[in-house]
PDB file of N, CA and C in Angstrom:
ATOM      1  N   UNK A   1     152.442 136.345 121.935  1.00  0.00           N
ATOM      2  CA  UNK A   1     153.000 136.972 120.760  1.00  0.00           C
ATOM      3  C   UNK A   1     153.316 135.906 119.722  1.00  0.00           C
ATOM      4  N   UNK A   2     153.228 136.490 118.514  1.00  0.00           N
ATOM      5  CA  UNK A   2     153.486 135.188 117.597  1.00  0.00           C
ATOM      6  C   UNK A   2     154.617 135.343 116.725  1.00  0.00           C
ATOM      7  N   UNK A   3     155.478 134.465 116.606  1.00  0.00           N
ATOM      8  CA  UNK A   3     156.894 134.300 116.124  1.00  0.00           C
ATOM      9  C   UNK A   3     157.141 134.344 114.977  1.00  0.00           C
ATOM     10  N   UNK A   4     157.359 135.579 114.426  1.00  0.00           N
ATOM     11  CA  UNK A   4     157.577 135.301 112.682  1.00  0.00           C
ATOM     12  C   UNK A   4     158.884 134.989 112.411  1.00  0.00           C
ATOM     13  N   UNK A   5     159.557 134.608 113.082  1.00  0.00           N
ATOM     14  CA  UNK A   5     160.936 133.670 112.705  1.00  0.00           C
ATOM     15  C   UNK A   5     161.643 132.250 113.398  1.00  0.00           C
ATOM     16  N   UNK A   6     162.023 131.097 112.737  1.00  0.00           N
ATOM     17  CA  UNK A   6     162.388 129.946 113.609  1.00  0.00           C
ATOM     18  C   UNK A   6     163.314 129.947 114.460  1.00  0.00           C
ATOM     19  N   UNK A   7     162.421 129.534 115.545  1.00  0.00           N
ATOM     20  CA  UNK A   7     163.756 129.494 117.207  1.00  0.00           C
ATOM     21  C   UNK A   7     164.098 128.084 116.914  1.00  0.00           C
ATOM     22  N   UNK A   8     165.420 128.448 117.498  1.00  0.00           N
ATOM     23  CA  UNK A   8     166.199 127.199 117.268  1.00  0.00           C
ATOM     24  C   UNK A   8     165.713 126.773 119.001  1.00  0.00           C
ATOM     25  N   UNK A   9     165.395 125.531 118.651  1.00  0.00           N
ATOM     26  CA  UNK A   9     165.380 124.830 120.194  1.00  0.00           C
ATOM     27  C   UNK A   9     167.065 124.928 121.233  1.00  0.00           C
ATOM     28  N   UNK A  10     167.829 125.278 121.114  1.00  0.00           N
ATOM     29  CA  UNK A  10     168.779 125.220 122.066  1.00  0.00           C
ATOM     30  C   UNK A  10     168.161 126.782 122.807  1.00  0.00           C
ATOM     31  N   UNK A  11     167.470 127.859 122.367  1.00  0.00           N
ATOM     32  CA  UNK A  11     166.997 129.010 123.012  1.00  0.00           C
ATOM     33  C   UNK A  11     166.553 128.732 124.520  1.00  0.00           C
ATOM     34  N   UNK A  12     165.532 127.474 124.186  1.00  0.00           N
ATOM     35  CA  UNK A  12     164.650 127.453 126.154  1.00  0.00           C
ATOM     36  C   UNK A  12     165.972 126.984 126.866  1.00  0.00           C
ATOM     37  N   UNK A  13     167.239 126.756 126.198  1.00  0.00           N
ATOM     38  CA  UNK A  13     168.221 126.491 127.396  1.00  0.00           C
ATOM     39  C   UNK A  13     168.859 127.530 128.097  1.00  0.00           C
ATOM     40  N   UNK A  14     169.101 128.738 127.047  1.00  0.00           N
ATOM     41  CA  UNK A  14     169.782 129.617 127.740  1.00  0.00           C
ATOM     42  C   UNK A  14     168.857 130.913 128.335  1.00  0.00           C
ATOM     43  N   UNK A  15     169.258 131.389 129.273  1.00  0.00           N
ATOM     44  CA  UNK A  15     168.445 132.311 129.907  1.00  0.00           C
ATOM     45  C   UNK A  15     168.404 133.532 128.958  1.00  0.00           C
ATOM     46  N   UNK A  16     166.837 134.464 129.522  1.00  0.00           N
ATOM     47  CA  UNK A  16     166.842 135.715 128.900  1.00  0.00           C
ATOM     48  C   UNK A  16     167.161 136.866 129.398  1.00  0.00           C
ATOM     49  N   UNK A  17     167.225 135.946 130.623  1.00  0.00           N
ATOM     50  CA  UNK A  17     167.701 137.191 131.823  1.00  0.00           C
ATOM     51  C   UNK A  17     169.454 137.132 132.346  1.00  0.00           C
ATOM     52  N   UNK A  18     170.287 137.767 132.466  1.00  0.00           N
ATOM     53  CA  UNK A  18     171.492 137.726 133.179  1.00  0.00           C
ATOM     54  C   UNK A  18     172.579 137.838 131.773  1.00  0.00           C
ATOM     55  N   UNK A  19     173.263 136.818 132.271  1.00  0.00           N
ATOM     56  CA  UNK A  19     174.495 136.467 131.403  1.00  0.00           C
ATOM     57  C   UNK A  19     174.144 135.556 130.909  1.00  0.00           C
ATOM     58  N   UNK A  20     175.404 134.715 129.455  1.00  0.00           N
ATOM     59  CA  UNK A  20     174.734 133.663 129.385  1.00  0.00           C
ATOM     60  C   UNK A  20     176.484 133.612 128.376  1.00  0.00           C
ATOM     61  N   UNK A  21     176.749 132.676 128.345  1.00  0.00           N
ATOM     62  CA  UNK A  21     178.163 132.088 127.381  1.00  0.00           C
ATOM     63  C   UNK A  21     177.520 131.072 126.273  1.00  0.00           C
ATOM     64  N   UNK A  22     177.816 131.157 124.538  1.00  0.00           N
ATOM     65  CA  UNK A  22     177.484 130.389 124.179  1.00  0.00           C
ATOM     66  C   UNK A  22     179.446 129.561 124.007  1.00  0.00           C
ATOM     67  N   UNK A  23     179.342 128.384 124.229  1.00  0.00           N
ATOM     68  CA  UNK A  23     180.750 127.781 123.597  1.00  0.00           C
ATOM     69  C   UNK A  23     180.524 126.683 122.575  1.00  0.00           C
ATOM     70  N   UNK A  24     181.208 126.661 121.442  1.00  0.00           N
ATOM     71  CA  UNK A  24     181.338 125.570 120.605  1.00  0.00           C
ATOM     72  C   UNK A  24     181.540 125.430 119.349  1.00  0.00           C
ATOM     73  N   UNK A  25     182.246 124.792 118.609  1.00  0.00           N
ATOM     74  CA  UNK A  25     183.163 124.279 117.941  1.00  0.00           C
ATOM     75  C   UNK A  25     183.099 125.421 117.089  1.00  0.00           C
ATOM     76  N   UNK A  26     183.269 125.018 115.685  1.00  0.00           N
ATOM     77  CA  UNK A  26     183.469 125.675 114.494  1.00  0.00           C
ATOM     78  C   UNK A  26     182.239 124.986 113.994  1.00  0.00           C
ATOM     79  N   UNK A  27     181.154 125.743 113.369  1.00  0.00           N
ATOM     80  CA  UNK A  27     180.412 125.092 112.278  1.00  0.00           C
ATOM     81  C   UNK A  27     179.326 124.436 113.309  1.00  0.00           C
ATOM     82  N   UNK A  28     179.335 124.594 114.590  1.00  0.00           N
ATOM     83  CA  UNK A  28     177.740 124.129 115.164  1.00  0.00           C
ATOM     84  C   UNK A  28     176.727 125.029 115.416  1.00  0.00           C
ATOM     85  N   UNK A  29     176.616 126.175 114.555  1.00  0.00           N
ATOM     86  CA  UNK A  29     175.723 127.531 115.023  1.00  0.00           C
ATOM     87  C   UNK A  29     175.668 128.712 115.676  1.00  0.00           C
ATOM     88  N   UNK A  30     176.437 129.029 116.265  1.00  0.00           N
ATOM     89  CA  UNK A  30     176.822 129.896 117.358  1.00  0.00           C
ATOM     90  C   UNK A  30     176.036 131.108 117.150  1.00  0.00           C
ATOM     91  N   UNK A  31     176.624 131.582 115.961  1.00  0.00           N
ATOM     92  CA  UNK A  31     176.314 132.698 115.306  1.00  0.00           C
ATOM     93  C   UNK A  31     175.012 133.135 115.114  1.00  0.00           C
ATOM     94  N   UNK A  32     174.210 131.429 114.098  1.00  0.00           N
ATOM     95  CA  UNK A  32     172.851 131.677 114.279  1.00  0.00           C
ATOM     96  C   UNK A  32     172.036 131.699 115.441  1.00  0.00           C
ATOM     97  N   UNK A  33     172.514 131.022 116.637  1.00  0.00           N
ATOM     98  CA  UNK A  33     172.058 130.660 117.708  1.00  0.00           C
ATOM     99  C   UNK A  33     172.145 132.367 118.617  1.00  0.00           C
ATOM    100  N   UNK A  34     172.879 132.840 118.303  1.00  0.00           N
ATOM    101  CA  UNK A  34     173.288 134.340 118.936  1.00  0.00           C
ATOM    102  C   UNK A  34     172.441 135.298 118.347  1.00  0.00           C
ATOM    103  N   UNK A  35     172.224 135.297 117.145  1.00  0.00           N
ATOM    104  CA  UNK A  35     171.110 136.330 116.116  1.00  0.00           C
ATOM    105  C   UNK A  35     170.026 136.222 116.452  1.00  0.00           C
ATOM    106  N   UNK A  36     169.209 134.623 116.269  1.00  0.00           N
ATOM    107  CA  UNK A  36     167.971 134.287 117.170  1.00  0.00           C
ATOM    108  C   UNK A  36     167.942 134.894 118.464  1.00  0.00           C
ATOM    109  N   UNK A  37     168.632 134.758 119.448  1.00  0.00           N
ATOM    110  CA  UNK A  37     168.714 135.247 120.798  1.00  0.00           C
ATOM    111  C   UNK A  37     168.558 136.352 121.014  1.00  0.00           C
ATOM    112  N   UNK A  38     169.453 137.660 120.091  1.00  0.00           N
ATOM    113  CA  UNK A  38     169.245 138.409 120.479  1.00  0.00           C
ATOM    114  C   UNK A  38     167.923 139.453 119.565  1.00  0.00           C
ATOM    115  N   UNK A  39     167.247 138.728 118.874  1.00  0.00           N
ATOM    116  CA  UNK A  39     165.897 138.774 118.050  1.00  0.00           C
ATOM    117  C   UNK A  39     165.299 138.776 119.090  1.00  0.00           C
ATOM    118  N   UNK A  40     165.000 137.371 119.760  1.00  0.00           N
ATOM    119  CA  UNK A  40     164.224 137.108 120.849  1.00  0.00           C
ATOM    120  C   UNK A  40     164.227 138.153 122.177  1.00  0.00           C
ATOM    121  N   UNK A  41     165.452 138.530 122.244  1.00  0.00           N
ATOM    122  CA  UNK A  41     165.199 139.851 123.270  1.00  0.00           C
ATOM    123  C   UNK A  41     164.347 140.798 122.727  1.00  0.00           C
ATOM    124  N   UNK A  42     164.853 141.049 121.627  1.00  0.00           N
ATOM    125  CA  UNK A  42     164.699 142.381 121.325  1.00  0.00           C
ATOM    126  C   UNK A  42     162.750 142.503 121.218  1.00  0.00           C
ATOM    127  N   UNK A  43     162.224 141.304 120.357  1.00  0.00           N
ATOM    128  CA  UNK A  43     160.758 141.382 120.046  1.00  0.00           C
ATOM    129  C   UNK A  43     160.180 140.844 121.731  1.00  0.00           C
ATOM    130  N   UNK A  44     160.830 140.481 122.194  1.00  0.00           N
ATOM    131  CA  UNK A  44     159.718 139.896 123.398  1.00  0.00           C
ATOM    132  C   UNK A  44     160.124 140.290 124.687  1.00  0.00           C
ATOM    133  N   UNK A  45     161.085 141.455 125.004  1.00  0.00           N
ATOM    134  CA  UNK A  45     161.332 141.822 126.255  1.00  0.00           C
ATOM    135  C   UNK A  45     161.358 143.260 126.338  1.00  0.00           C
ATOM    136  N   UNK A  46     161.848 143.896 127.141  1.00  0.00           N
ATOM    137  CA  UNK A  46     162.300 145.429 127.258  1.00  0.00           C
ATOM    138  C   UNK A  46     163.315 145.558 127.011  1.00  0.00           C
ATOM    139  N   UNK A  47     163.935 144.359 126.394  1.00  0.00           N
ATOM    140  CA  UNK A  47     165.745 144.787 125.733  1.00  0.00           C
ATOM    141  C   UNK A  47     165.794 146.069 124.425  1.00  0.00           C
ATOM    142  N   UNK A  48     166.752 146.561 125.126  1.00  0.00           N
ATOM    143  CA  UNK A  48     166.622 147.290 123.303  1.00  0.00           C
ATOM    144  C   UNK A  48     168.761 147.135 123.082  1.00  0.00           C
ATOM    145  N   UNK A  49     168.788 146.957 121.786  1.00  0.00           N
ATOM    146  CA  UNK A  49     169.931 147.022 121.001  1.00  0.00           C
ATOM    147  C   UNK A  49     171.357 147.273 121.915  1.00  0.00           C
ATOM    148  N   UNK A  50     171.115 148.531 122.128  1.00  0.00           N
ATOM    149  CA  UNK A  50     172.540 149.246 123.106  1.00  0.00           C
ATOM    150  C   UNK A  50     172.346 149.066 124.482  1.00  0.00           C
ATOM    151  N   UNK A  51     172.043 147.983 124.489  1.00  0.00           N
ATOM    152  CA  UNK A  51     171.787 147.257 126.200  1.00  0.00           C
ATOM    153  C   UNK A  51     172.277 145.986 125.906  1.00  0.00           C
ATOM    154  N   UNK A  52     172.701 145.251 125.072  1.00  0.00           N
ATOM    155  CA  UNK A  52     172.761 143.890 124.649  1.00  0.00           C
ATOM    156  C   UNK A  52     174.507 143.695 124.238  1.00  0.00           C
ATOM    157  N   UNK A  53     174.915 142.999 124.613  1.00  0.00           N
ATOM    158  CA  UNK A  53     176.470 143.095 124.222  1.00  0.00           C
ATOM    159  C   UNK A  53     176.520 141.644 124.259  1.00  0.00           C
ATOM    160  N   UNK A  54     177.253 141.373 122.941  1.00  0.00           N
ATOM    161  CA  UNK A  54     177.853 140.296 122.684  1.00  0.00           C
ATOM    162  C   UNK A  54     179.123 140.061 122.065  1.00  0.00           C
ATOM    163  N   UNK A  55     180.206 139.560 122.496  1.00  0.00           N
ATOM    164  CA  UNK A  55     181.453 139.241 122.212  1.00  0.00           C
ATOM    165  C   UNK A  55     181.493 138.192 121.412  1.00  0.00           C
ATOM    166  N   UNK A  56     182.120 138.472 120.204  1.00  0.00           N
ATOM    167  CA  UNK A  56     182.789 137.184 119.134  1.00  0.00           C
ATOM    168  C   UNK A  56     184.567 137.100 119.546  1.00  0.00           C
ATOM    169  N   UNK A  57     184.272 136.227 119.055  1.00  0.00           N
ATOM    170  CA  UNK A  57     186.494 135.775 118.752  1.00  0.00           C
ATOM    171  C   UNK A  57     186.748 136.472 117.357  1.00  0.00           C
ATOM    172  N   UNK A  58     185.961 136.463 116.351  1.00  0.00           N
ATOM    173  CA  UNK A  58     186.325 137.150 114.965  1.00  0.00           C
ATOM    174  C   UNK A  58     185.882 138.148 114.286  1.00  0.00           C
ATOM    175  N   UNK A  59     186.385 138.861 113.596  1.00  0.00           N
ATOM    176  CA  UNK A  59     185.494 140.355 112.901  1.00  0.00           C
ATOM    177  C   UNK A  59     184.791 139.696 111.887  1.00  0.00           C
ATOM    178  N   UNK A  60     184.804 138.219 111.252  1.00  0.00           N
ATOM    179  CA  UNK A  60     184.080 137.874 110.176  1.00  0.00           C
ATOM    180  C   UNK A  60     182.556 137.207 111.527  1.00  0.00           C
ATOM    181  N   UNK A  61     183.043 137.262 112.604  1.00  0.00           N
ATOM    182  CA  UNK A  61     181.383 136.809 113.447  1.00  0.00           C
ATOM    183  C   UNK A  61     181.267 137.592 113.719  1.00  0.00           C
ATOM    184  N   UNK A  62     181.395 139.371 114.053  1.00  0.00           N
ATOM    185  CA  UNK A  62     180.758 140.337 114.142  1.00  0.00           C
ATOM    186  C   UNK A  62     180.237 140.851 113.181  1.00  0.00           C
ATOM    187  N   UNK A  63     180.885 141.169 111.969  1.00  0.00           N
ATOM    188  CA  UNK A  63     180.255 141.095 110.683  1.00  0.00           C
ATOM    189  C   UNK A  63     179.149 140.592 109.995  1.00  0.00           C
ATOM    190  N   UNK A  64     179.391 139.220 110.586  1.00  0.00           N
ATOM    191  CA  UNK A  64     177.951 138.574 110.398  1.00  0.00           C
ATOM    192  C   UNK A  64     177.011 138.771 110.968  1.00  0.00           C
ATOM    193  N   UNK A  65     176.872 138.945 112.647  1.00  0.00           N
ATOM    194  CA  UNK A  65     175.772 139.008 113.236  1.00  0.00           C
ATOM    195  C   UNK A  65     175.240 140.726 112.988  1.00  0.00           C
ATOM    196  N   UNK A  66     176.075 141.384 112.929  1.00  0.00           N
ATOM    197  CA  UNK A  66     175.211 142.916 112.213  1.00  0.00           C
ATOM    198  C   UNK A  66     174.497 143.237 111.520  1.00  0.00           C
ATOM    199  N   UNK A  67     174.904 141.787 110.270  1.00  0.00           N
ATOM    200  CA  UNK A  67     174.209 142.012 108.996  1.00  0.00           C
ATOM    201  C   UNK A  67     172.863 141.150 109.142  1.00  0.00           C
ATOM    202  N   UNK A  68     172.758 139.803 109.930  1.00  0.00           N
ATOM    203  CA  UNK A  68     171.978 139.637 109.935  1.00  0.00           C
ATOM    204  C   UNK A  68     171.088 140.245 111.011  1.00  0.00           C
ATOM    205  N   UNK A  69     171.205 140.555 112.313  1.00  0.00           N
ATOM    206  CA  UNK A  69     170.734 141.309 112.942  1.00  0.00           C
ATOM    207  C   UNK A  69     169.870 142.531 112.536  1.00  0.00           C
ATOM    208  N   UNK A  70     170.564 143.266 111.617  1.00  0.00           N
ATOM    209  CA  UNK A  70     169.509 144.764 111.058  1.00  0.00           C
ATOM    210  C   UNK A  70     168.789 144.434 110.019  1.00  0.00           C
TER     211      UNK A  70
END
């Protein structure tokens, strides 16, 4: 399949299968690193949307990943 959007290389670290925790600081990606991820489910697996749960610490990082997500 061919990728019409840039994976961030930290992706081949975390699994596509199971669980997975991202941790870290303020301002090292998280967010984008979480949007990619769950892109990457969504175009290249049998994931769909309301199977995928991800927890933020803030309503301004849920906010964000919605908007960029849809």
């Amino acid at each position: 399949m061919i990728t019409r959007y840039p994976r961030p290389p930290i992706l081949a670290k975390i699994p596509t299968a199971g669980h997975a925790i991202i941790e870290a600081s303020a301002g090292t990606g998280k967010t984008y690193t979480i949007e990619h991820l769950v892109v990457h489910l969504l175009l290249n697996t049998s994931a769909r949307l309301e199977n995928i749960l991800v927890v933020t610490l803030t309503d301004k990082a849920t906010n964000e990943l919605k908007s960029r997500i849809r």
